[in-house]
Each structure stands twice: as structure tokens, then as C-alpha cells.
C-alpha atoms as a PDB file:
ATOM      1  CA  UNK A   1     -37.959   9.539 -22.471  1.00  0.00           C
ATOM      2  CA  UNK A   2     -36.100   7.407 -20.303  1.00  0.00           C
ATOM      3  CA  UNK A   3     -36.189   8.075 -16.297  1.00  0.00           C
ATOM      4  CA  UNK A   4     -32.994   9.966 -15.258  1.00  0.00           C
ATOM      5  CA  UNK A   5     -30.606   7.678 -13.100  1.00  0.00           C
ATOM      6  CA  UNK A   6     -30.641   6.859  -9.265  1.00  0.00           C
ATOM      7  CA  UNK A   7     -27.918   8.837  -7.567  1.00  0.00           C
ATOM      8  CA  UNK A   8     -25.191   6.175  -7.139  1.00  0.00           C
ATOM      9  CA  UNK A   9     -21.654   7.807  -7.562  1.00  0.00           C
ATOM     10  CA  UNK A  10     -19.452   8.961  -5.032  1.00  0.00           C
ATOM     11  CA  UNK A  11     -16.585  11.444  -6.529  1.00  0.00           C
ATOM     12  CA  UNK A  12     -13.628  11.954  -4.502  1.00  0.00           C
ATOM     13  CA  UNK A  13     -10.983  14.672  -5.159  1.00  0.00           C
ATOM     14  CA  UNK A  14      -7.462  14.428  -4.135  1.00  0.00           C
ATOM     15  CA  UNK A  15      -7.656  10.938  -4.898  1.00  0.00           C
ATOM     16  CA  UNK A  16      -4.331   9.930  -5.508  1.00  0.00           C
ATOM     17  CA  UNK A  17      -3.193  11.850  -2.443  1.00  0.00           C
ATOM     18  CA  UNK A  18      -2.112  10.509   0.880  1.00  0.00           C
ATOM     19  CA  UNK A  19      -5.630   9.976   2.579  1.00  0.00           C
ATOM     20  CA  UNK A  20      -7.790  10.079  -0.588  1.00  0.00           C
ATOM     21  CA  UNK A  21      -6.320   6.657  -2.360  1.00  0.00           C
ATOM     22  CA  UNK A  22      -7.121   5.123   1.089  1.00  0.00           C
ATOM     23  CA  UNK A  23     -10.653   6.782   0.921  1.00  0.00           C
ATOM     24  CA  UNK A  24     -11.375   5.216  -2.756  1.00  0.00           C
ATOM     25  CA  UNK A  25     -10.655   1.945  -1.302  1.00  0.00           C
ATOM     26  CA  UNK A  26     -12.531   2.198   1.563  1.00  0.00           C
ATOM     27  CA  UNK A  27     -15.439   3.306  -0.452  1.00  0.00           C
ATOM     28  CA  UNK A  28     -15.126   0.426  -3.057  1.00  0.00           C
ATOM     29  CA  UNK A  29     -14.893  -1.914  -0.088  1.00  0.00           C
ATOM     30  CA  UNK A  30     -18.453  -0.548   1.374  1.00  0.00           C
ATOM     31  CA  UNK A  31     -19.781  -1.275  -1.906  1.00  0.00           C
ATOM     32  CA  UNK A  32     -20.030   2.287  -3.420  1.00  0.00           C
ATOM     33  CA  UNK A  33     -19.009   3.024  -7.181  1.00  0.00           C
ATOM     34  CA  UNK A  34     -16.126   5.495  -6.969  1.00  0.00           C
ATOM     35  CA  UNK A  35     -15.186   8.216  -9.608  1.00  0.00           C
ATOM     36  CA  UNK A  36     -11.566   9.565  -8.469  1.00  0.00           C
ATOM     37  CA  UNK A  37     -10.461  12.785  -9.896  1.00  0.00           C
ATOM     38  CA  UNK A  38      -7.052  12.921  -9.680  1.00  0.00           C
ATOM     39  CA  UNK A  39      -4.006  15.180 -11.205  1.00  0.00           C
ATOM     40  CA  UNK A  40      -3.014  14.643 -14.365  1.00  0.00           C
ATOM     41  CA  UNK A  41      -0.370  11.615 -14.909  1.00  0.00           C
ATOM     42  CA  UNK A  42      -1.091  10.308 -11.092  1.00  0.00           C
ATOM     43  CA  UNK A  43      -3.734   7.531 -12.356  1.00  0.00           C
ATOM     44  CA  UNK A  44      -1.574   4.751 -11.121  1.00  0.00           C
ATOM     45  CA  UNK A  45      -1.860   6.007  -7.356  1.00  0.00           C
ATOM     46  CA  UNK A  46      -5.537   4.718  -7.291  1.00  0.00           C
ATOM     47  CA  UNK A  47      -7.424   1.955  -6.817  1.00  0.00           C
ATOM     48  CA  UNK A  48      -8.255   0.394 -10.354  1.00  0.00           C
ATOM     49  CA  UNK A  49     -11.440  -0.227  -9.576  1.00  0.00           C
ATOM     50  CA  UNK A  50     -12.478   3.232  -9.270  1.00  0.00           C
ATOM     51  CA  UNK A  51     -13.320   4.851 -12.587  1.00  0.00           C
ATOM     52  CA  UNK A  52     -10.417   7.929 -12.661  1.00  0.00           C
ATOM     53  CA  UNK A  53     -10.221  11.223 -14.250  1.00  0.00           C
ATOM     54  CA  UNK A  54      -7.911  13.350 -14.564  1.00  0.00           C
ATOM     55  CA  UNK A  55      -7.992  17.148 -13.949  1.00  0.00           C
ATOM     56  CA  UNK A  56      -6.982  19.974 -12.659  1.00  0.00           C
ATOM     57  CA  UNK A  57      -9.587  20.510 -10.643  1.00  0.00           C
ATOM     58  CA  UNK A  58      -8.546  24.364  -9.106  1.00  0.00           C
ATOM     59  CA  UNK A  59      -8.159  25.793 -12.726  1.00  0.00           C
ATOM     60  CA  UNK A  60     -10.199  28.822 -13.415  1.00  0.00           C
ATOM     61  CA  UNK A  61     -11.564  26.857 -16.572  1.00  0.00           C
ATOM     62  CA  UNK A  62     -12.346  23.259 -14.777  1.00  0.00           C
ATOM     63  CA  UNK A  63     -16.140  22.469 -15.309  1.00  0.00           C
ATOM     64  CA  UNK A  64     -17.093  20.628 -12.522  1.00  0.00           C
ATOM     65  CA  UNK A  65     -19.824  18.546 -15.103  1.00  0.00           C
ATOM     66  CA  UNK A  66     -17.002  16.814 -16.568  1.00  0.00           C
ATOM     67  CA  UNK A  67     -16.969  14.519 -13.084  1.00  0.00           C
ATOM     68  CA  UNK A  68     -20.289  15.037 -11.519  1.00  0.00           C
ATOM     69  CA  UNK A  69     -23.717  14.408 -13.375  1.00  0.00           C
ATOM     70  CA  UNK A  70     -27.222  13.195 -12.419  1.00  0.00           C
ATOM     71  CA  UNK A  71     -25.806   9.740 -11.234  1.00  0.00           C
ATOM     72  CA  UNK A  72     -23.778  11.351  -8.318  1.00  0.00           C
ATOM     73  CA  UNK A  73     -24.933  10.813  -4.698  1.00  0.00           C
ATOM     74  CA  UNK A  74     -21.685  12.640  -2.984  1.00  0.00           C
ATOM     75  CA  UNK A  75     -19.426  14.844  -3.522  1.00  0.00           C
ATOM     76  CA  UNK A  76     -15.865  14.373  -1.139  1.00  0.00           C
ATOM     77  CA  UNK A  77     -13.447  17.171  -1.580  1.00  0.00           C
ATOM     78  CA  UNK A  78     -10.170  15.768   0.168  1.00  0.00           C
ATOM     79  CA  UNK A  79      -7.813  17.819  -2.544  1.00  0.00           C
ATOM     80  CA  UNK A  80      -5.759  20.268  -1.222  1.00  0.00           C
ATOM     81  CA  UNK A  81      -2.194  21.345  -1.320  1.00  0.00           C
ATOM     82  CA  UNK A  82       0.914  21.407   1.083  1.00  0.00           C
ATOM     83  CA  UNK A  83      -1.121  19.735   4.200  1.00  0.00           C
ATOM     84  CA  UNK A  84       2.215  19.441   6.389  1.00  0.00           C
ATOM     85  CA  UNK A  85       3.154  22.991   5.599  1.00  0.00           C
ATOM     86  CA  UNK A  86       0.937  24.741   7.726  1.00  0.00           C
ATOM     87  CA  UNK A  87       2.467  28.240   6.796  1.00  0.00           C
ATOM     88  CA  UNK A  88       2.446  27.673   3.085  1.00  0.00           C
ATOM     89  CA  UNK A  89       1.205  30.895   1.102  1.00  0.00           C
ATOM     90  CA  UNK A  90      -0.499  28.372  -1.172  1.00  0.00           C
ATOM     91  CA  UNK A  91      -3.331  27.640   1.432  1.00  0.00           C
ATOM     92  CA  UNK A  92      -4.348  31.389   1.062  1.00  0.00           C
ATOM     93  CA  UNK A  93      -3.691  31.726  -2.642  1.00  0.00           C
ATOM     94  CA  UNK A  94      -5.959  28.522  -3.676  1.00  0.00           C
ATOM     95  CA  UNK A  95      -9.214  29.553  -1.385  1.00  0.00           C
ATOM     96  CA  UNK A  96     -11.090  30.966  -3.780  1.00  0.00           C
ATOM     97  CA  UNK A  97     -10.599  28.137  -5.991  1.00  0.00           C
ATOM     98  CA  UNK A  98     -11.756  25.794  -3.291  1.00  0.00           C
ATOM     99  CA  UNK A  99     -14.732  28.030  -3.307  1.00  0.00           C
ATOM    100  CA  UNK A 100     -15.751  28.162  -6.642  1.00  0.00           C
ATOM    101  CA  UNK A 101     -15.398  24.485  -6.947  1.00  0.00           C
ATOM    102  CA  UNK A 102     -17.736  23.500  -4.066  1.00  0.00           C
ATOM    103  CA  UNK A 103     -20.130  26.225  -5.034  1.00  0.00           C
ATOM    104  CA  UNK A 104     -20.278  24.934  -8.639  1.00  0.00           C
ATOM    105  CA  UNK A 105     -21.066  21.603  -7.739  1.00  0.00           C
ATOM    106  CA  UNK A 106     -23.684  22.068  -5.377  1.00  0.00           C
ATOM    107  CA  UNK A 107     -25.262  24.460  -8.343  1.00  0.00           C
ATOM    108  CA  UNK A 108     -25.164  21.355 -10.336  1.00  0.00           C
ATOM    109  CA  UNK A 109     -27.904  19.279  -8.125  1.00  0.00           C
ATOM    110  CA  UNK A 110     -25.347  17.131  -6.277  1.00  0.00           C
ATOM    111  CA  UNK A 111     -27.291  16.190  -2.881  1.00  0.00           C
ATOM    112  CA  UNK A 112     -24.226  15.377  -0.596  1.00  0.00           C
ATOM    113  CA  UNK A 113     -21.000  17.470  -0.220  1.00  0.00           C
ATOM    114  CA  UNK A 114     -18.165  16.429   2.186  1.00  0.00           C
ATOM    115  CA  UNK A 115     -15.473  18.660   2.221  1.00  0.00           C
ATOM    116  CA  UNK A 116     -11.750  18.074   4.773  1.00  0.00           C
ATOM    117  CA  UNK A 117     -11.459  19.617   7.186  1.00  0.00           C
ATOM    118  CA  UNK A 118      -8.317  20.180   9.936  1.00  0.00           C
ATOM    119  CA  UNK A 119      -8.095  20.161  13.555  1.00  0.00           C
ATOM    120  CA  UNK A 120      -5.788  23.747  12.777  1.00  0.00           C
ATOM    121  CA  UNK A 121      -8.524  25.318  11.681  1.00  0.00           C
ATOM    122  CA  UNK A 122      -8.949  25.687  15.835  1.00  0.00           C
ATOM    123  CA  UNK A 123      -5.896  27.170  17.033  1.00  0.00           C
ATOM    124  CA  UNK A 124      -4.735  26.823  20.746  1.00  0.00           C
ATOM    125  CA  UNK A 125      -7.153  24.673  22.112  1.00  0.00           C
ATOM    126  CA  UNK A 126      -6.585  22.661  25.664  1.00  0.00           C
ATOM    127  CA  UNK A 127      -8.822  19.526  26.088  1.00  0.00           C
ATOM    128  CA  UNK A 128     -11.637  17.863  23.675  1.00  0.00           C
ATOM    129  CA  UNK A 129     -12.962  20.048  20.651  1.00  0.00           C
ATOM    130  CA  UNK A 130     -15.766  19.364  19.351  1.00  0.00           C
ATOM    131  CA  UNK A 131     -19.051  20.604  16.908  1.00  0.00           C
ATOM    132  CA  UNK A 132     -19.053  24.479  19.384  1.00  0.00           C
ATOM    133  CA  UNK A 133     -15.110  24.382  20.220  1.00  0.00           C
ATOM    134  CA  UNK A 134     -14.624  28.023  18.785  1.00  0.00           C
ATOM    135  CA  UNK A 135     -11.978  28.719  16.137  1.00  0.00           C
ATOM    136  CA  UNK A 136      -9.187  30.637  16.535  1.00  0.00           C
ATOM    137  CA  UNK A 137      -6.783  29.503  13.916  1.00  0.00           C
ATOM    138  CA  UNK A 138      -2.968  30.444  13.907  1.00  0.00           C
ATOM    139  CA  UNK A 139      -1.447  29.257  10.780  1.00  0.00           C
ATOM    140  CA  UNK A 140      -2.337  29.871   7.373  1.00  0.00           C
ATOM    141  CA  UNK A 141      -3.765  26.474   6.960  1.00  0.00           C
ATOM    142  CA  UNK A 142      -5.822  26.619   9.604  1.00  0.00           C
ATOM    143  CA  UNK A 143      -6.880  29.804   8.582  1.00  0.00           C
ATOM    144  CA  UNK A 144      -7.997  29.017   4.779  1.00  0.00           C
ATOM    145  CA  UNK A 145      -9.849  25.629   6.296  1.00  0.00           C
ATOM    146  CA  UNK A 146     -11.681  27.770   8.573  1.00  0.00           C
ATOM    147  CA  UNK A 147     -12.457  30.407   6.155  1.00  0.00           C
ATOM    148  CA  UNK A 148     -13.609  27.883   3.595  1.00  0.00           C
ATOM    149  CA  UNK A 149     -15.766  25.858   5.787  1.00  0.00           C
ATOM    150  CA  UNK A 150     -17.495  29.229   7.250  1.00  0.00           C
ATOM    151  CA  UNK A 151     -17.680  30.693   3.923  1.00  0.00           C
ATOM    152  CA  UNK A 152     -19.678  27.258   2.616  1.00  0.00           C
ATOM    153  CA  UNK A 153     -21.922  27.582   5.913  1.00  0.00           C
ATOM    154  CA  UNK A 154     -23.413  31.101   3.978  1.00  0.00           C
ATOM    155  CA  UNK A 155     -23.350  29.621   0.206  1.00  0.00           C
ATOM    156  CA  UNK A 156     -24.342  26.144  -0.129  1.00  0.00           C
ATOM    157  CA  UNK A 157     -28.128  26.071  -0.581  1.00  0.00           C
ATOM    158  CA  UNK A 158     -29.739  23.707   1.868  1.00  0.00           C
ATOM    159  CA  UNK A 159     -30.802  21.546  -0.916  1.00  0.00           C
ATOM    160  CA  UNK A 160     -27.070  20.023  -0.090  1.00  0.00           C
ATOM    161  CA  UNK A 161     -26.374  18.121   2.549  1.00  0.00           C
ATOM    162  CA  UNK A 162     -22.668  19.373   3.900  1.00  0.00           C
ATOM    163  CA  UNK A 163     -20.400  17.679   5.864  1.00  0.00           C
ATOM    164  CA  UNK A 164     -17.439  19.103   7.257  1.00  0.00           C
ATOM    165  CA  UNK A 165     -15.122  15.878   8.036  1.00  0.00           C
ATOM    166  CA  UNK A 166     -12.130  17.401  10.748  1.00  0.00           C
ATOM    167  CA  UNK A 167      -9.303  15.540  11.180  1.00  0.00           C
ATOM    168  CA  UNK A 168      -6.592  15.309  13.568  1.00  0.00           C
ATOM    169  CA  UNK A 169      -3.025  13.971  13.750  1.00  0.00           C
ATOM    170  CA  UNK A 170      -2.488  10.832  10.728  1.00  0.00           C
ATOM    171  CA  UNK A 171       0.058   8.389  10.783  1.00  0.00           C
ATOM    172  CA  UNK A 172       0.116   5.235   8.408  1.00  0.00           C
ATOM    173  CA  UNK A 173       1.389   4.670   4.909  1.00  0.00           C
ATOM    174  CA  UNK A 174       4.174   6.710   6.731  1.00  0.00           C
ATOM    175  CA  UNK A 175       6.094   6.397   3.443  1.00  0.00           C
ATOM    176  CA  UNK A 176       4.049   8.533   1.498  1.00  0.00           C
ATOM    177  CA  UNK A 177       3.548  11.013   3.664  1.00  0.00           C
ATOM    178  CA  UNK A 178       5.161  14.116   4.846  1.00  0.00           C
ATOM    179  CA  UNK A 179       4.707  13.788   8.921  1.00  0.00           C
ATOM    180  CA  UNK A 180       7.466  13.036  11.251  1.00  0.00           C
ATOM    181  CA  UNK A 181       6.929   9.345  10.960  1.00  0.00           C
ATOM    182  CA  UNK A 182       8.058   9.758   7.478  1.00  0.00           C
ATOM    183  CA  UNK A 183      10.940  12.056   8.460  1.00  0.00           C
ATOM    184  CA  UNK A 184      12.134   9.276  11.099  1.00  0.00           C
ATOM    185  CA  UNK A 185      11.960   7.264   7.957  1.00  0.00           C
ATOM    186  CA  UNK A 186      14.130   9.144   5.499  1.00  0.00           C
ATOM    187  CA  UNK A 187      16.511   9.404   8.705  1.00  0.00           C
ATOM    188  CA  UNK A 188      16.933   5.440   9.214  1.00  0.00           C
ATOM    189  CA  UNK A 189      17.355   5.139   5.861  1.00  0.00           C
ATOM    190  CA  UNK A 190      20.177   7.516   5.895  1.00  0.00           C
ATOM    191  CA  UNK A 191      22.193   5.789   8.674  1.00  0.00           C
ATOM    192  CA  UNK A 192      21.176   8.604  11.168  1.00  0.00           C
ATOM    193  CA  UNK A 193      21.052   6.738  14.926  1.00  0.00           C
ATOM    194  CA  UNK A 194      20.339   9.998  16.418  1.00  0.00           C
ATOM    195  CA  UNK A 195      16.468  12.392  15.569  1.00  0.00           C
ATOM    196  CA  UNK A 196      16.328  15.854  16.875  1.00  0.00           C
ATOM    197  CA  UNK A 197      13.165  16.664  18.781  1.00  0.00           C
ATOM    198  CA  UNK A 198      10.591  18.968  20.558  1.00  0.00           C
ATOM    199  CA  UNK A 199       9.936  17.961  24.105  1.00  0.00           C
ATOM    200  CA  UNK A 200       7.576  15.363  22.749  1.00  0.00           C
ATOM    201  CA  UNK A 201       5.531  16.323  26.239  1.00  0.00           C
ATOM    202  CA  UNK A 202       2.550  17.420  24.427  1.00  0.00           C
ATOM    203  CA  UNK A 203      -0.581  15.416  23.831  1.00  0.00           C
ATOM    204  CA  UNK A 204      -2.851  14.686  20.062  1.00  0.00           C
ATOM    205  CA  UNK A 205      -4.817  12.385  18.687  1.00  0.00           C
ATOM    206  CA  UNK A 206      -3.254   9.835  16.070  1.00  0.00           C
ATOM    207  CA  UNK A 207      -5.267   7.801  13.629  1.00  0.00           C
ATOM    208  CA  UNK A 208      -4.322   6.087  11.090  1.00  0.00           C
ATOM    209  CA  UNK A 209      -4.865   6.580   8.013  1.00  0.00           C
ATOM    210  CA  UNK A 210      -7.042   3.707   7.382  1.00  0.00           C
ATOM    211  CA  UNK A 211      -9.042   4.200  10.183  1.00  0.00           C
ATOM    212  CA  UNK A 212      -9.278   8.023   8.974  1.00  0.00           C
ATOM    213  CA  UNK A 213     -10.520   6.554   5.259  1.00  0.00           C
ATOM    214  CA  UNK A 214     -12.721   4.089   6.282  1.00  0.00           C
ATOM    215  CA  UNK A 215     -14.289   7.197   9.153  1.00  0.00           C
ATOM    216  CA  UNK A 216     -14.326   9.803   5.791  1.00  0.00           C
ATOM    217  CA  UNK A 217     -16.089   6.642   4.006  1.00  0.00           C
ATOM    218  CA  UNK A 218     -19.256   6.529   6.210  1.00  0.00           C
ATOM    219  CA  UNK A 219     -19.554  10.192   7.203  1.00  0.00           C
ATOM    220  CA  UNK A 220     -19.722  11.254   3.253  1.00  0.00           C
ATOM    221  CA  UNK A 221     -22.291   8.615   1.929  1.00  0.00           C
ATOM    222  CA  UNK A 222     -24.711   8.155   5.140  1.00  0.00           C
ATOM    223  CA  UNK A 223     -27.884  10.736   4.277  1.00  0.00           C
ATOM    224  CA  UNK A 224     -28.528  13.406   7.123  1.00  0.00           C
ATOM    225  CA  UNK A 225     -24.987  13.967   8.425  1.00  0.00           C
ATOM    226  CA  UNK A 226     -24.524  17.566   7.974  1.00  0.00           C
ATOM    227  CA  UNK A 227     -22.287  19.976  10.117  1.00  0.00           C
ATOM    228  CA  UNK A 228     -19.007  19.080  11.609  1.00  0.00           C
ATOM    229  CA  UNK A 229     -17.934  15.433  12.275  1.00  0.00           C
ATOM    230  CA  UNK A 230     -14.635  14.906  14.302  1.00  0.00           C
ATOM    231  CA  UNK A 231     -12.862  12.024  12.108  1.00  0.00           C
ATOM    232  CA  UNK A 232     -10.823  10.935  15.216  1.00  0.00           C
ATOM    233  CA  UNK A 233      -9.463   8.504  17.700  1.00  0.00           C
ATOM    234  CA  UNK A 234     -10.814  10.746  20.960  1.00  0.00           C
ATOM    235  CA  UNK A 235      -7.811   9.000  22.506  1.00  0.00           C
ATOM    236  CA  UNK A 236      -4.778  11.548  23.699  1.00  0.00           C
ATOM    237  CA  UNK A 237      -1.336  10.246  23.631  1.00  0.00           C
ATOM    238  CA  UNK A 238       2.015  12.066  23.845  1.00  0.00           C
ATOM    239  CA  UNK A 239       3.855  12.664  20.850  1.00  0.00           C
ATOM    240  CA  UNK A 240       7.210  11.041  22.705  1.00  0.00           C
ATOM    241  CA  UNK A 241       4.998   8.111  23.635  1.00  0.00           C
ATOM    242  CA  UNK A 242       3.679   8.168  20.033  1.00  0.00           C
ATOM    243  CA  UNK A 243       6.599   8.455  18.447  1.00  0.00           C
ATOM    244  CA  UNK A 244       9.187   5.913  20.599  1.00  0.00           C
ATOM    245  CA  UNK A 245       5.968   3.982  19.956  1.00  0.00           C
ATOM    246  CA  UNK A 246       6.752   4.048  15.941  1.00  0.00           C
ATOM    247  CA  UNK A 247      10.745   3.466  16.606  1.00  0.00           C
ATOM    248  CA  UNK A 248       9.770   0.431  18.111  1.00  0.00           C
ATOM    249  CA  UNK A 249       7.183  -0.804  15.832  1.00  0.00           C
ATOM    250  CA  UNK A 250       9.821   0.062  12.669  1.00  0.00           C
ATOM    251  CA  UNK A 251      12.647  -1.984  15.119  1.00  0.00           C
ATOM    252  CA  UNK A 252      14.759   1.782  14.068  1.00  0.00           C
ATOM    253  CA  UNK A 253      18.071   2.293  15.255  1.00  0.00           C
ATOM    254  CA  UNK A 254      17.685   5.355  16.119  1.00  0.00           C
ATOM    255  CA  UNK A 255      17.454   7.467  19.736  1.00  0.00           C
ATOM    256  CA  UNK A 256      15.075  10.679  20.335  1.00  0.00           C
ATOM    257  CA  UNK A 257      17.348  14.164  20.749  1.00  0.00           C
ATOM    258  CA  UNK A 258      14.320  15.374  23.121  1.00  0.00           C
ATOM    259  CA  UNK A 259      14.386  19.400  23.443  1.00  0.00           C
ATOM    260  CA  UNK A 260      16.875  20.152  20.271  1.00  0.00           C
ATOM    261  CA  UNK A 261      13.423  22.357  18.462  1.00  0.00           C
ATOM    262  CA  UNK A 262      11.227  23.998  20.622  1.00  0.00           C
ATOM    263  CA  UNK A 263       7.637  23.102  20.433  1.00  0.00           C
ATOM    264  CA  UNK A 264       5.423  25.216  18.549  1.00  0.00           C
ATOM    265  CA  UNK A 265       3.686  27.799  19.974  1.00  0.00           C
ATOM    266  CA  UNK A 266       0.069  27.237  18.477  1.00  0.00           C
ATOM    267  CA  UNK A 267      -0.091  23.327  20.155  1.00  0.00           C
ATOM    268  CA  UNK A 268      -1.333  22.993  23.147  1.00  0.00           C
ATOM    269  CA  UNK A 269      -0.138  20.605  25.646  1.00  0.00           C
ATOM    270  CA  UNK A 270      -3.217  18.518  25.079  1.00  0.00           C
ATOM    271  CA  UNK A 271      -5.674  18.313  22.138  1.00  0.00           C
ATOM    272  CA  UNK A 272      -8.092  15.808  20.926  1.00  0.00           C
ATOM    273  CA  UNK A 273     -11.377  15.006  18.958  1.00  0.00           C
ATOM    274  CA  UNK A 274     -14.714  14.326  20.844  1.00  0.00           C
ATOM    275  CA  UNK A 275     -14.968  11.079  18.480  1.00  0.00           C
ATOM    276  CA  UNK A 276     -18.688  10.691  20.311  1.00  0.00           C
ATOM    277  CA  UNK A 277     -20.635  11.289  16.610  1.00  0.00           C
ATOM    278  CA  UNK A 278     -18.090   9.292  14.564  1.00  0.00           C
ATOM    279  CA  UNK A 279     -18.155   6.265  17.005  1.00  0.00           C
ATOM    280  CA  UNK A 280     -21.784   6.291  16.438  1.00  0.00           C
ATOM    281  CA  UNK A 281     -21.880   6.858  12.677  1.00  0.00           C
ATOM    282  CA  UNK A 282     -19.150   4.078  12.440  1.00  0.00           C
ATOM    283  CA  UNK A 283     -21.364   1.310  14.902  1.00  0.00           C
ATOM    284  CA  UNK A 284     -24.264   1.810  12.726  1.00  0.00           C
ATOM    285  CA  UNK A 285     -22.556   1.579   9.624  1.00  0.00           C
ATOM    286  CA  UNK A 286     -22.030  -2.444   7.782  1.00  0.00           C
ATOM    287  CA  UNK A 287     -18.556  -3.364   7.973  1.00  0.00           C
ATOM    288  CA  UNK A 288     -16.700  -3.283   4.955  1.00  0.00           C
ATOM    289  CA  UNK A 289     -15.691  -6.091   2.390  1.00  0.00           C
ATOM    290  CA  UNK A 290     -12.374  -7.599   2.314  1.00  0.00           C
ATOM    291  CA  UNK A 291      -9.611  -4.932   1.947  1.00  0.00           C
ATOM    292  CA  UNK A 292      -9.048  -3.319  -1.625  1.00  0.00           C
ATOM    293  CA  UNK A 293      -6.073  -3.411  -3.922  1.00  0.00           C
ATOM    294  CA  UNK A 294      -4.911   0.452  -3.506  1.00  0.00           C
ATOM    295  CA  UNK A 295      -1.491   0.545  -4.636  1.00  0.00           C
END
């Protein structure tokens, strides 16, 4: 009988979406073969040179052994519905699905799980969170991140390695997104010279999405990082800076309306990751090949 196969695959869900196509290229640029599960007729989102399924992966009759199998070294879960709609009944209603997928594939041997996480999942926070900051969330999404993540912390066996990869505030590929950088967008397209606005006063921490893929990259395939890693910049910057910093970049014709929406009143007037772990994952890691044809 011939000897079973060195764990060598890394599958990523959500890999057609926003950060996960960026994740599949980062991965293929590090080296790693890439299997990226994606929904059904969105195939062409992907880097060709990962191998891609298609699935619905939250379906009460998915089997998780269609994707995984004893050649997979990680598991990254990145798939997840209406990110920018924070008060979306969907981030409730899908939970348990979350759950049984995660569960399933850690029943099925898999040694490495990395699963999304949010920076929402810790409510009103002022200053740096990091691994102890104590969660608190106030919108739904926050709330089923938080409750997933905890909910893994009691059911994962610790024969699998889990990472919990939090993110913060993304910007990039600002045309397939659904941000306010996209929104500013949509409005210069439109002829609009004028964007209504919060104060813009408070402060987060942007990354860009390639940064954020090539930070997800590392975390999920280097062996012993468990817990919570803060997939960050650990830089603070106000959103009005941030954002006049975008008109400027995108040469928009287009002026701030500062104080037409109030701000919302789960953001604090500063927030960012403790990027102190990432930095150090990312310094020790090899720098990645030339960049990747993700289309």
C-alpha cells in the first residue's frame, strides 16, 4: 500500500470574494498549491493557477471531503456574507452553518484552520486592541464573528491548530468592494462634485487589501500560530485624512460634505490593531515571488 500524501494543500473559502482572490494569489506567489472553493459560476474571479471548486459551501448537504482530503495542510475560511452590512440579519442566520463547516473539517484530520475574523467583533474600543482587548460587540456582525470564534475556542480538538486572523479597516481593489472608497467611486462616476460625510474626525487602521492577503497568507500556513493574530497596519489615521487622501490619489473632482451623517455610535474616536505578532510573523516569513495574475 502506498504511503498516504504529505500535507501540501491550502483550501481557501470565499475565494472569489473581495479579500480571498487576493489571498489565492498571495498564496500561489509564496509557493503554496491553492484549492479555491468558490460559488458556483464565480470561477473566473480567481487566480487560474489555483485548482477551483465550486460549492455552496453553507448548504446543510455540503460535505466538506469534496475539498479537503489527506493532502491538505490548511484550512482558510474567509467566506462570509454581507461584510459592509454590519446589521445584516444574514450574519445571525448563517452561524450555525459557519459552525458546522469548521467543525466538520477539523473532524476530517485537517491540521491547520484559519478562520476571518473582524475588528467589530470588539465593539467600542478606544486605543490598541489586541490578543486580551475584551469583546463587546454592537452590531450583528460583530456579534456572529465573536460568537463563532468563541464557540470554535470550546469545539475544535487541539489536534488543530486555529488561527483567528482579525482584520481592520480594507481599502484597495476599491472597485470591487463595498467600502466608502468604492462609494466615492460610483459618485465620480456619476458626475457628483459634492460626497456627504460623517465628521471624518475619528481614527482606524487602513490596509490594503494586498497587504491584508499577503498578512492572511503567512499567518494560515506558518505551523504553531494559534489564537488571535491582528492582520493590521497598527498605524491610526483619520478617516478625513484617509479619505481626502483617496480623492487625491483618484485626482476626483469631488469635495467632502463633512457632518451631513452623524458618526456611528459603536466607533470610537480612535481604534487600531497591535500589529506587534503580525510584524513578526511577516519579518520571518520569505518574501513572495513576483506578483500573480488574479483577475
Amino acid at each position: 500500500m502506498s504511503a498516504s500524501p504529505e500535507p501540501s494543500a491550502v483550501v481557501v473559502t470565499g475565494a472569489a470574494g473581495y479579500i480571498g482572490r487576493h489571498v489565492v494569489t498571495a498564496l500561489i506567489n509564496r509557493g503554496h498549491r491553492v484549492v479555491a472553493v468558490v460559488r458556483p459560476g464565480s470561477r473566473d474571479r480567481v487566480d487560474p493557477a489555483a485548482e477551483i471548486r465550486e460549492a455552496d459551501i453553507l448548504a446543510p448537504e455540503f460535505d466538506p471531503a469534496t475539498v479537503v482530503d489527506a493532502s491538505t495542510a490548511a484550512f482558510v475560511h474567509l467566506a462570509w456574507q454581507d461584510g459592509f452590512r454590519h446589521d445584516a440579519p444574514s450574519h445571525m442566520l448563517a452561524l450555525s452553518a459557519h459552525f458546522r463547516l469548521l467543525t466538520a473539517v477539523a473532524e476530517l484530520g485537517v491540521p491547520r484552520l484559519s478562520v476571518l475574523g473582524t475588528m467589530h467583533e470588539i465593539g467600542y474600543w478606544e486605543g490598541a486592541i489586541d490578543e486580551t482587548t475584551p469583546a463587546r460587540p454592537r452590531s450583528l456582525y460583530g456579534i456572529a464573528k465573536n460568537a463563532l470564534r468563541t464557540a470554535l475556542d470550546v469545539a475544535i480538538p487541539a489536534t488543530t491548530d486555529v488561527a483567528w486572523l482579525r482584520c481592520f479597516y480594507i481599502l484597495g481593489d476599491d472597485r470591487n468592494n463595498s467600502s466608502i472608497f468604492a462609494k466615492l467611486l460610483d459618485a465620480a462616476d456619476r458626475g457628483q462634485t459634492t460626497f456627504p460625510f460623517t465628521s471624518g474626525r475619528n481614527e482606524y487602521d487602513f490596509i490594503d487589501v494586498h497587504e491584508l492577503a499577503d498578512q492572511i497568507a503567512v499567518a494560515s500556513v506558518t505551523d504553531g500560530v494559534t489564537g488571535i493574530i491582528n492582520c493590521a497596519s497598527g498605524e491610526p489615521m483619520s478617516l478625513g485624512a484617509r479619505v481626502e487622501q483617496f480623492i487625491a490619489d483618484n485626482s476626483l473632482a469631488i469635495t467632502l460634505e463633512y457632518g451631513a451623517f452623524p458618526d456611528r455610535e459603536y466607533d470610537s474616536p480612535g481604534v487600531w490593531g497591535d500589529a506587534t505578532r503580525i510584524r513578526q510573523l511577516m519579518a520571518s516569513a520569505a518574501p513572495a515571488a513576483a506578483a500573480g495574475t488574479a483577475r
